[in-house]
C-alpha atoms as a PDB file:
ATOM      1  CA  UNK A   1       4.873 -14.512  13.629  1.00  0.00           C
ATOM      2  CA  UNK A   2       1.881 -13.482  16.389  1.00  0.00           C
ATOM      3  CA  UNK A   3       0.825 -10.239  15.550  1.00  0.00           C
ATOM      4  CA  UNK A   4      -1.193  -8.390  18.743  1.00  0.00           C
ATOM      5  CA  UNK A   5      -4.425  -8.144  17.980  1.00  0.00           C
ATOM      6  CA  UNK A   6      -6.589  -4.990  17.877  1.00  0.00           C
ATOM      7  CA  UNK A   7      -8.481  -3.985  20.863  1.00  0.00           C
ATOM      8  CA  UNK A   8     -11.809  -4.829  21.373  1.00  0.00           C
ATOM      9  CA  UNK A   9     -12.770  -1.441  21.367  1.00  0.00           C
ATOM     10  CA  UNK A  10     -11.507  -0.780  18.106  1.00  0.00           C
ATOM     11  CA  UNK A  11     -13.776  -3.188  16.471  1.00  0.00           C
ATOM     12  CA  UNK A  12     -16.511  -2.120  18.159  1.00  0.00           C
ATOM     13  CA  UNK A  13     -16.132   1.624  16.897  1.00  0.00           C
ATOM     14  CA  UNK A  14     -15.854   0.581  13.413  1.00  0.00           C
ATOM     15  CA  UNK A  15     -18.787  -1.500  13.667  1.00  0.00           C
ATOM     16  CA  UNK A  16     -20.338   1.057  15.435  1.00  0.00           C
ATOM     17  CA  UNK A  17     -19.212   3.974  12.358  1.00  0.00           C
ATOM     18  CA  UNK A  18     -19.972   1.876   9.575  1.00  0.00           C
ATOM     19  CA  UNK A  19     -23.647   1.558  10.716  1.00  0.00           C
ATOM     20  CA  UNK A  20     -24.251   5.194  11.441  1.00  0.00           C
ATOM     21  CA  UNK A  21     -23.314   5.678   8.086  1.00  0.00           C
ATOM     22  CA  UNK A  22     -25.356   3.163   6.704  1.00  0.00           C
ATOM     23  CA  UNK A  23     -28.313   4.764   8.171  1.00  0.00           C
ATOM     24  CA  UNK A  24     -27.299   8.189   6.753  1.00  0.00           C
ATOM     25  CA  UNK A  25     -26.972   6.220   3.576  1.00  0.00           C
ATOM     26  CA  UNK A  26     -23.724   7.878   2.847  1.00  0.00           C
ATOM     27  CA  UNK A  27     -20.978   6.165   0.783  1.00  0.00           C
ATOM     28  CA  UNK A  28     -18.874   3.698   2.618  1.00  0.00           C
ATOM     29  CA  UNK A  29     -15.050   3.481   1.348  1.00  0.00           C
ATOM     30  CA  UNK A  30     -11.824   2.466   2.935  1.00  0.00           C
ATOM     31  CA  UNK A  31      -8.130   2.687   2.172  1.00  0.00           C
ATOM     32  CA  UNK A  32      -5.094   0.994   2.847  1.00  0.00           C
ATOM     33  CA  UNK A  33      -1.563   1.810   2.174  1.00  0.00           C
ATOM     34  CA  UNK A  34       0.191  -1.732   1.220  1.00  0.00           C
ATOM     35  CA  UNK A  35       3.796  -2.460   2.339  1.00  0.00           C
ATOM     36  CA  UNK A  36       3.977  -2.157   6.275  1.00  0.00           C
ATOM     37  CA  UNK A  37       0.399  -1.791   6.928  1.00  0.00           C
ATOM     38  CA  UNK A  38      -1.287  -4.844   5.016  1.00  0.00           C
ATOM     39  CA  UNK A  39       1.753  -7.480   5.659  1.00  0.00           C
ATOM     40  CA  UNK A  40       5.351  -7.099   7.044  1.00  0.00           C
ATOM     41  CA  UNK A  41       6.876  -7.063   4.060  1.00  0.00           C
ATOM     42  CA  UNK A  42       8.055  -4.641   1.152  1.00  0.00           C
ATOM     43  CA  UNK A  43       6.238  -6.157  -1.750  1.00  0.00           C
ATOM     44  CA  UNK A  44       7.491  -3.441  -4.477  1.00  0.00           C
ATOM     45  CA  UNK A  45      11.143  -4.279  -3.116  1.00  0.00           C
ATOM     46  CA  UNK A  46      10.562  -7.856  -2.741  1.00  0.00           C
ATOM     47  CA  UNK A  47       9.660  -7.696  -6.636  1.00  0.00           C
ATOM     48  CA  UNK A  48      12.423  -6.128  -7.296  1.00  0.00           C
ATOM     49  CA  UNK A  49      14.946  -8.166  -5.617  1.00  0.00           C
ATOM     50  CA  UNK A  50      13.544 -11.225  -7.766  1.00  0.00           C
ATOM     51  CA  UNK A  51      13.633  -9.376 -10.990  1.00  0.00           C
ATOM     52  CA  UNK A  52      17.388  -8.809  -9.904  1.00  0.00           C
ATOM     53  CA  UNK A  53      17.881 -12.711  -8.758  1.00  0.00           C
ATOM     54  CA  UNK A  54      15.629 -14.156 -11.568  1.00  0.00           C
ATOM     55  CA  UNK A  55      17.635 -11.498 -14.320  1.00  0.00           C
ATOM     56  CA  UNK A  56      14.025 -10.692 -15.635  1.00  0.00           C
ATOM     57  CA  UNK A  57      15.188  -7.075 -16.843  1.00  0.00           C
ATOM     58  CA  UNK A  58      18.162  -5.104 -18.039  1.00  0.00           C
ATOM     59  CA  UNK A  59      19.756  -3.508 -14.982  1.00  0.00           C
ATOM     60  CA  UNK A  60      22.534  -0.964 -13.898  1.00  0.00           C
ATOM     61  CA  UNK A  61      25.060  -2.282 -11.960  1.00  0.00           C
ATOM     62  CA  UNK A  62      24.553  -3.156  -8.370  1.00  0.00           C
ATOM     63  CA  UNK A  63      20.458  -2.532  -9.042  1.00  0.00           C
ATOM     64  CA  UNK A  64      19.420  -2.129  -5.346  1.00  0.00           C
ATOM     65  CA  UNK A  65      22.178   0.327  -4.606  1.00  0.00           C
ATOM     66  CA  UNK A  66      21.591   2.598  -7.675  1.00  0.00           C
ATOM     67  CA  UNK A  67      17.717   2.123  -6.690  1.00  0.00           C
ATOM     68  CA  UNK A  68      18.506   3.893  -3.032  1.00  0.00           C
ATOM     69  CA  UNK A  69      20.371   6.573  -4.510  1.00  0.00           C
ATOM     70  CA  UNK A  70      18.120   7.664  -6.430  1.00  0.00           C
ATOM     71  CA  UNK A  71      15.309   7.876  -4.113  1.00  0.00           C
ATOM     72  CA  UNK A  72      17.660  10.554  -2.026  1.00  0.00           C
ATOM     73  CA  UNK A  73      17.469  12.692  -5.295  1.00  0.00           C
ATOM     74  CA  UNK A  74      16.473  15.763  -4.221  1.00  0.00           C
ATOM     75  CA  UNK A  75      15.159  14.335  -1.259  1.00  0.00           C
ATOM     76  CA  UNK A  76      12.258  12.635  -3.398  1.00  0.00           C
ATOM     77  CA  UNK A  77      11.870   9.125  -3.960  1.00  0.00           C
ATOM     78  CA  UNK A  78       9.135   9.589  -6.448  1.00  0.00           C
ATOM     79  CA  UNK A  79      11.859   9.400  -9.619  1.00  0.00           C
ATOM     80  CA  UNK A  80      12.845   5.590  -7.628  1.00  0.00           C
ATOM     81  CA  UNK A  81       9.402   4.323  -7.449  1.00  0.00           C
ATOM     82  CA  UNK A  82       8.593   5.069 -11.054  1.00  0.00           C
ATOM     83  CA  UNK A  83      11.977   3.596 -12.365  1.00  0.00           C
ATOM     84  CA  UNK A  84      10.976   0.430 -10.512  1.00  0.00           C
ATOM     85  CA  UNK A  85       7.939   0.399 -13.136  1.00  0.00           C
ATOM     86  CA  UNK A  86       9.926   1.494 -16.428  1.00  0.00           C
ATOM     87  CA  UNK A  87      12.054  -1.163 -16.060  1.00  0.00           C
ATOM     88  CA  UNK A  88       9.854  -3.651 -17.227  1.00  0.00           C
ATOM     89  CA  UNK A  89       9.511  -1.684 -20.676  1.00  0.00           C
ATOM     90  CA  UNK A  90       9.122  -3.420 -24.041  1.00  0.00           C
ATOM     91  CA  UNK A  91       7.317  -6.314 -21.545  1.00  0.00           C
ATOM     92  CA  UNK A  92       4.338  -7.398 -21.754  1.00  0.00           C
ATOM     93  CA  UNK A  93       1.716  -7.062 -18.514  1.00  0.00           C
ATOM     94  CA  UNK A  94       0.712 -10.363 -19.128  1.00  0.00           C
ATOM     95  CA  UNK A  95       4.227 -11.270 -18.065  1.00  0.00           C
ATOM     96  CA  UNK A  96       5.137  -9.234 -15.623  1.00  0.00           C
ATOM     97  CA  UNK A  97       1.979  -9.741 -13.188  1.00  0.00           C
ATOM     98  CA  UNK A  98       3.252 -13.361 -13.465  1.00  0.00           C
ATOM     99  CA  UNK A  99       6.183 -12.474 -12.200  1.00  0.00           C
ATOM    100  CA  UNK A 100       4.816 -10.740  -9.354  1.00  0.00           C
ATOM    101  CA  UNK A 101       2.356 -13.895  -8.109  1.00  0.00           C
ATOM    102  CA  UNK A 102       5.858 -15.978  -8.587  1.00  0.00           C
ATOM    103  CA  UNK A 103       7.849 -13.386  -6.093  1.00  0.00           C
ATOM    104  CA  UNK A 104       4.536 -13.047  -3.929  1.00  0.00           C
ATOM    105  CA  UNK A 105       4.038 -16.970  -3.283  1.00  0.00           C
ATOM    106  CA  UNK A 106       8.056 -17.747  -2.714  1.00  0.00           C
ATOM    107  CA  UNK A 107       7.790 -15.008   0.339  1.00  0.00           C
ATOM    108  CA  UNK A 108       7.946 -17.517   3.317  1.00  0.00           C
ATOM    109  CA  UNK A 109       6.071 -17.310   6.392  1.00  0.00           C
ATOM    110  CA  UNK A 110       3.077 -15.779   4.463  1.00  0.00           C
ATOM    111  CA  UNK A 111       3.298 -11.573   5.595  1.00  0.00           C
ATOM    112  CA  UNK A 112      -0.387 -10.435   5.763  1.00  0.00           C
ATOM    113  CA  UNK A 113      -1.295  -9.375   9.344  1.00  0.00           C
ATOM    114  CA  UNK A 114      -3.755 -11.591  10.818  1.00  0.00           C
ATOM    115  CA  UNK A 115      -5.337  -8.706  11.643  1.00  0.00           C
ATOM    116  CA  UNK A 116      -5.976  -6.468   8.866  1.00  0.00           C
ATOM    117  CA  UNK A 117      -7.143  -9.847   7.333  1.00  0.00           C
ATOM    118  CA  UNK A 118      -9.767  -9.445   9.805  1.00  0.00           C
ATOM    119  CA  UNK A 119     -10.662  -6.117   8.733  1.00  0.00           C
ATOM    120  CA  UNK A 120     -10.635  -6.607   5.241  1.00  0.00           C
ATOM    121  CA  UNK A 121     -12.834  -9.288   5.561  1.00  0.00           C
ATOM    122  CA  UNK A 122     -15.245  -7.271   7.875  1.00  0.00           C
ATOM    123  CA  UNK A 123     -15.376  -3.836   5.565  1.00  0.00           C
ATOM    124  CA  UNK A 124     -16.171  -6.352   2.813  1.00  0.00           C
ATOM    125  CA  UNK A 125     -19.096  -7.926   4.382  1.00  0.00           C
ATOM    126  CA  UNK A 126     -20.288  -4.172   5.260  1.00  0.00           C
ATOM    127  CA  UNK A 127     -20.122  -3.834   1.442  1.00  0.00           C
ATOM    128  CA  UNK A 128     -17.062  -1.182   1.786  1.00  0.00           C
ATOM    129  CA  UNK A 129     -15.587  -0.270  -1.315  1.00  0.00           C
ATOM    130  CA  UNK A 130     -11.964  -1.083  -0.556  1.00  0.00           C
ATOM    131  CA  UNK A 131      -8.658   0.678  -2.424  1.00  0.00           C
ATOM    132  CA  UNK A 132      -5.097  -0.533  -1.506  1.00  0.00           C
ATOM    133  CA  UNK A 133      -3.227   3.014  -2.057  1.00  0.00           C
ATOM    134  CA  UNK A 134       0.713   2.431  -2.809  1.00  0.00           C
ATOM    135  CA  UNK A 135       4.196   3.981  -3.600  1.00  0.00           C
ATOM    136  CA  UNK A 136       5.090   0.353  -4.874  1.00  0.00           C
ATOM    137  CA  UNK A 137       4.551  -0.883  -8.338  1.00  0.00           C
ATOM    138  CA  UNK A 138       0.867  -1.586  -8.576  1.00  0.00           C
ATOM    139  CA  UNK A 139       1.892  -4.980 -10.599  1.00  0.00           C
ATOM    140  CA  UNK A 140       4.172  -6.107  -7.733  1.00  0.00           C
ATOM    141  CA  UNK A 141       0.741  -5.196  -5.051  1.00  0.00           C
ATOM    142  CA  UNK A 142      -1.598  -7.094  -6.853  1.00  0.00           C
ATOM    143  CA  UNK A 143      -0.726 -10.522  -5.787  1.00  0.00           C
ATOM    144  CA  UNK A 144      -1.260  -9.457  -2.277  1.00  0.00           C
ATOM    145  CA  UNK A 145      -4.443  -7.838  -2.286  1.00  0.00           C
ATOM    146  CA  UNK A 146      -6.015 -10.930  -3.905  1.00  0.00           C
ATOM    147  CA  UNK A 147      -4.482 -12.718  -1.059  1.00  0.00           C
ATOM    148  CA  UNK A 148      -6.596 -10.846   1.167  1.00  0.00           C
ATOM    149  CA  UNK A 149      -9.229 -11.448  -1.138  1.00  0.00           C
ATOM    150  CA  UNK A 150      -9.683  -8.100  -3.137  1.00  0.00           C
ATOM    151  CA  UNK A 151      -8.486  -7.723  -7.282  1.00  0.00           C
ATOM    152  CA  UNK A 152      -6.099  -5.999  -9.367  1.00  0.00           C
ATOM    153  CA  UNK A 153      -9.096  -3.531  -9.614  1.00  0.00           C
ATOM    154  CA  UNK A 154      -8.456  -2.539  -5.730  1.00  0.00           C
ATOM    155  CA  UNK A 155      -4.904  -1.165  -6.338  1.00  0.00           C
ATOM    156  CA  UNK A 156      -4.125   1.541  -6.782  1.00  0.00           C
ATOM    157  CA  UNK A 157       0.153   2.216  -7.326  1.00  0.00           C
ATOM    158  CA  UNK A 158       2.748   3.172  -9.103  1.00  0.00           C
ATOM    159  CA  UNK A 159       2.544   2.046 -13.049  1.00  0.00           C
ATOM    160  CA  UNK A 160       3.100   3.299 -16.150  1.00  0.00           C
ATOM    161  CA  UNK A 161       1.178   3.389 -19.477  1.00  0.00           C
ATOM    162  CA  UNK A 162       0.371  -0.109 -20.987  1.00  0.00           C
ATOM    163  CA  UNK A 163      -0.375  -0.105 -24.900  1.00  0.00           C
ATOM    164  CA  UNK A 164      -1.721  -3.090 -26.195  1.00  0.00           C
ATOM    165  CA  UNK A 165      -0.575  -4.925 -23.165  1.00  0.00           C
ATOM    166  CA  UNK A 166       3.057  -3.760 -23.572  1.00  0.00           C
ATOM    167  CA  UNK A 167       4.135  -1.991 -20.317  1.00  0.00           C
ATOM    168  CA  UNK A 168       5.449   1.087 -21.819  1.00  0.00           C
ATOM    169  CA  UNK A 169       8.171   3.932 -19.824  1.00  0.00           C
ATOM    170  CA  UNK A 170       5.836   6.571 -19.568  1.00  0.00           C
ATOM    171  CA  UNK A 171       4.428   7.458 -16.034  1.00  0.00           C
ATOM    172  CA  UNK A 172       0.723   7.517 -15.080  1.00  0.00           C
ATOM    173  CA  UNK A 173      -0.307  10.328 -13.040  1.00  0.00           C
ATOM    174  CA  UNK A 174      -0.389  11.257 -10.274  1.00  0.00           C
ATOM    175  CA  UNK A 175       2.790   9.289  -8.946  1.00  0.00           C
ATOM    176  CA  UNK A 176       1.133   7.819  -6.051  1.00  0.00           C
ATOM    177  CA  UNK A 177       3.883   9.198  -3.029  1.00  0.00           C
ATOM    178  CA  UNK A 178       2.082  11.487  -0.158  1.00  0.00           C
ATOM    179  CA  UNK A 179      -0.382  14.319  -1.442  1.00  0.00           C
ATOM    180  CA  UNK A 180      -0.528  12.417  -5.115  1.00  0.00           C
ATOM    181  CA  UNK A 181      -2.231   8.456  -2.784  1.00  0.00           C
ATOM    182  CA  UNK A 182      -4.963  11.398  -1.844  1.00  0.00           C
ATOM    183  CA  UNK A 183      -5.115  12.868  -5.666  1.00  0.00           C
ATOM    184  CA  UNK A 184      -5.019   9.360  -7.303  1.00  0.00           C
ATOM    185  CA  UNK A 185      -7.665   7.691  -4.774  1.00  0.00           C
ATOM    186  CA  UNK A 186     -10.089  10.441  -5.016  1.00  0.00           C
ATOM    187  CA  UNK A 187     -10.097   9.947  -8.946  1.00  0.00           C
ATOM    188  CA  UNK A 188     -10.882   6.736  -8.593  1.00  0.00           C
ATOM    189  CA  UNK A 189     -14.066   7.513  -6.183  1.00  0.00           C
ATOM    190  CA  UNK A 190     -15.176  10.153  -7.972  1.00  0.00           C
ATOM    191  CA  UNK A 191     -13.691  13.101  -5.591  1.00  0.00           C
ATOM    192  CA  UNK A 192     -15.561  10.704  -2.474  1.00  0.00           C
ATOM    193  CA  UNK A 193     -13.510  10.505   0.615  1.00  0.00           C
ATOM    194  CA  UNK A 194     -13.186   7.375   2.170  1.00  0.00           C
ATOM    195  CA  UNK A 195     -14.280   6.949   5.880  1.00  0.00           C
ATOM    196  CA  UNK A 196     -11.334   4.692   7.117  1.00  0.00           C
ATOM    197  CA  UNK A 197      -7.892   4.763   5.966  1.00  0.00           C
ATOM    198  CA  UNK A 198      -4.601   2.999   7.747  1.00  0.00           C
ATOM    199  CA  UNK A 199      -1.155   3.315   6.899  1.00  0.00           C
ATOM    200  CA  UNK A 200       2.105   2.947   8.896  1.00  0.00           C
ATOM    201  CA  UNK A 201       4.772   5.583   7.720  1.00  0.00           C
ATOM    202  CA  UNK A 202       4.808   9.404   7.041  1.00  0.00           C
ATOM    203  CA  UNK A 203       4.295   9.117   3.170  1.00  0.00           C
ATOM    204  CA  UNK A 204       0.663   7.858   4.463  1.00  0.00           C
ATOM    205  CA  UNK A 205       0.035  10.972   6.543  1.00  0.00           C
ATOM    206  CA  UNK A 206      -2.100  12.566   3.776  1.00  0.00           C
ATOM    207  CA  UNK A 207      -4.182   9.616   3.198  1.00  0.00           C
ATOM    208  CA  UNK A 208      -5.177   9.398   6.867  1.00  0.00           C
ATOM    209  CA  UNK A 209      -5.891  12.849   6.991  1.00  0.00           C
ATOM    210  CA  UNK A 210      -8.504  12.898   4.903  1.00  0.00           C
ATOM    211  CA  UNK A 211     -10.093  10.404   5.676  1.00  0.00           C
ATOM    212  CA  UNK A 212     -13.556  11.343   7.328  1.00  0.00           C
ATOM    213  CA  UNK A 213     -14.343   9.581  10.651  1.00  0.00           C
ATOM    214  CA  UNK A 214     -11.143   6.509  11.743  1.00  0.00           C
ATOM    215  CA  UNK A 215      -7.410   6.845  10.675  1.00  0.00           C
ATOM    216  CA  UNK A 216      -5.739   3.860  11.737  1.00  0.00           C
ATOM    217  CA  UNK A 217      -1.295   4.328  12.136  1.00  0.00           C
ATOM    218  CA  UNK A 218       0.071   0.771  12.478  1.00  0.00           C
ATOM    219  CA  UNK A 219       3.727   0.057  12.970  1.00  0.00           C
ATOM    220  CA  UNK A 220       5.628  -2.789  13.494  1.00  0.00           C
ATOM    221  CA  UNK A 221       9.215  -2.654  12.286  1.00  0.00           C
ATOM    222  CA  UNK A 222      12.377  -3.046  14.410  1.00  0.00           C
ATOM    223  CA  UNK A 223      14.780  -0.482  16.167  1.00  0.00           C
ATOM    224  CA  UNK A 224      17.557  -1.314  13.697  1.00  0.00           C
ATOM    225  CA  UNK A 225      14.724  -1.096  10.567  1.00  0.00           C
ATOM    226  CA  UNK A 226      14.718   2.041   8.583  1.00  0.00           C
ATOM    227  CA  UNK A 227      11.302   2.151   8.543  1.00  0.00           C
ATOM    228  CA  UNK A 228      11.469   2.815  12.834  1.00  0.00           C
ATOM    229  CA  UNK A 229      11.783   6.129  12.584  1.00  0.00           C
ATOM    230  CA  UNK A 230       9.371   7.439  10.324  1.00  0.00           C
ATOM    231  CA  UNK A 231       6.622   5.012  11.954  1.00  0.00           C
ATOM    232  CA  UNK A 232       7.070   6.339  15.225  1.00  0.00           C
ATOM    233  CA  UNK A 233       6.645   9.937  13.646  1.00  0.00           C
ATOM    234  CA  UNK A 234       3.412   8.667  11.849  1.00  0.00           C
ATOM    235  CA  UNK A 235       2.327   7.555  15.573  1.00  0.00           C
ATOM    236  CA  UNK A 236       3.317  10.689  17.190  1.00  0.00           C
ATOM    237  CA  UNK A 237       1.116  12.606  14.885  1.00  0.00           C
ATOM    238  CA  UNK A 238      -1.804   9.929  15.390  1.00  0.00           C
ATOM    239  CA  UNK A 239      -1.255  10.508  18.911  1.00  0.00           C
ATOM    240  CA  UNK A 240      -1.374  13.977  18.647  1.00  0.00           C
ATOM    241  CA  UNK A 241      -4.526  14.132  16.043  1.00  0.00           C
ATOM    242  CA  UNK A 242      -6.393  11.953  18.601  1.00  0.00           C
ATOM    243  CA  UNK A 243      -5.888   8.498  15.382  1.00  0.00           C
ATOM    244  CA  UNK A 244      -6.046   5.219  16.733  1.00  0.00           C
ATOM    245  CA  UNK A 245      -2.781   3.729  16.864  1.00  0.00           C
ATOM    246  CA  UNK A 246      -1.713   0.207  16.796  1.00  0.00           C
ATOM    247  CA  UNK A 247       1.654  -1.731  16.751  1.00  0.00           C
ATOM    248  CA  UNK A 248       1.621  -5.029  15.904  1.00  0.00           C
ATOM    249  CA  UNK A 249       4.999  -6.296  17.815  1.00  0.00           C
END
């Protein structure tokens, strides 16, 4: 699909932010939410769906269904996210990240926006310290961001304790759903906030918040997507908040 393209302006004020903080010699870091923002695509549920075609795991019956129920528990998803994870107990990480480049490459046309390609690649040669921040399975993400040309070391996600490479049931903390992206992102840069961060549904507002000079809300799904609603909120607030805003469609 043709994605729009960012205004030229946009580029220049990142070009333009980036070098003012160069010159202040202050630390340069950027983050991403994954799914929705990075490519069309659900890459935690696309995972999932092949772990349910491929019958990787032991499931419940009807796996998606009992998956969406349980993210309407209590009106928290966070309990969803993390089963998504334990369900690959007793296997080993090896395996499973195998299984996610497997699901990744049979996703057909490829999902990453052209443009946030373009971004990437730009932050990068600015020497930006890049973190994909994601409710998904970090295991399921990781095929992606090296697709854009980033590592397993970039993500940052939902996972749960590995012991001797055997993915284990027991959550790592902070699950990484609204306020906990923020808690789990700043642990990884040492309590540093990044400068840029871009995401594309409410359970991002946080991260763009604190970010310290651009917040970039992208959208792109349908009318009949359940994802419409809760991107036009995100862009409502970027609107308000004086964010740049882009939709892709």
């Amino acid at each position: 699909m043709n994605y729009k393209p960012y205004p030229s302006e946009f580029w220049t004020q990142i070009e333009k932010t980036i070098a003012e903080l160069k010159n202040a010699q202050k630390p340069l870091i950027a983050a991403f939410d994954a799914d929705g923002t990075l490519w069309d695509t659900d890459l935690g549920e696309n995972f999932f769906h092949y772990q349910i075609d491929q019958k990787q795991v032991p499931l419940p019956e009807n796996p998606f269904e009992h998956y969406l129920e349980m993210k309407k528990i209590n009106n928290d998803p966070r309990s969803a996210y993390v089963w998504l994870a334990q369900i690959n107990q007793g296997k080993s990480l090896e395996q499973v990240r195998k299984w996610a480049q497997e699901a990744f490459e049979a996703i057909r046309p490829n999902p990453i926006f052209t443009e946030q390609q373009r971004l990437i690649d730009l932050l990068k040669n600015h020497g930006v310290q890049i973190y994909i921040v994601t409710a998904s399975i970090k295991w399921a993400v990781e095929p992606g961001a090296m697709a854009l040309g980033l590592g397993a070391e970039n993500v940052i996600g939902v996972e749960t304790i590995v012991n001797n490479g055997i993915i284990s049931e027991t959550p790592v903390l902070p699950i990484t759903y609204r306020t906990g992206k923020v808690e789990a992102l700043l642990a990884h840069t040492k309590k540093t906030h990044p400068f840029f961060a871009s995401g594309n549904t409410m359970g991002d507002y946080e991260l763009l918040d604190n970010a310290t000079h651009l917040r970039l809300a992208v959208s792109a799904a349908s009318r009949d997507d359940r994802l419409f609603k809760t991107e036009q909120e995100l862009a409502i607030a970027a609107k308000e908040k004086n964010w740049m805003h882009h939709r892709f469609i």
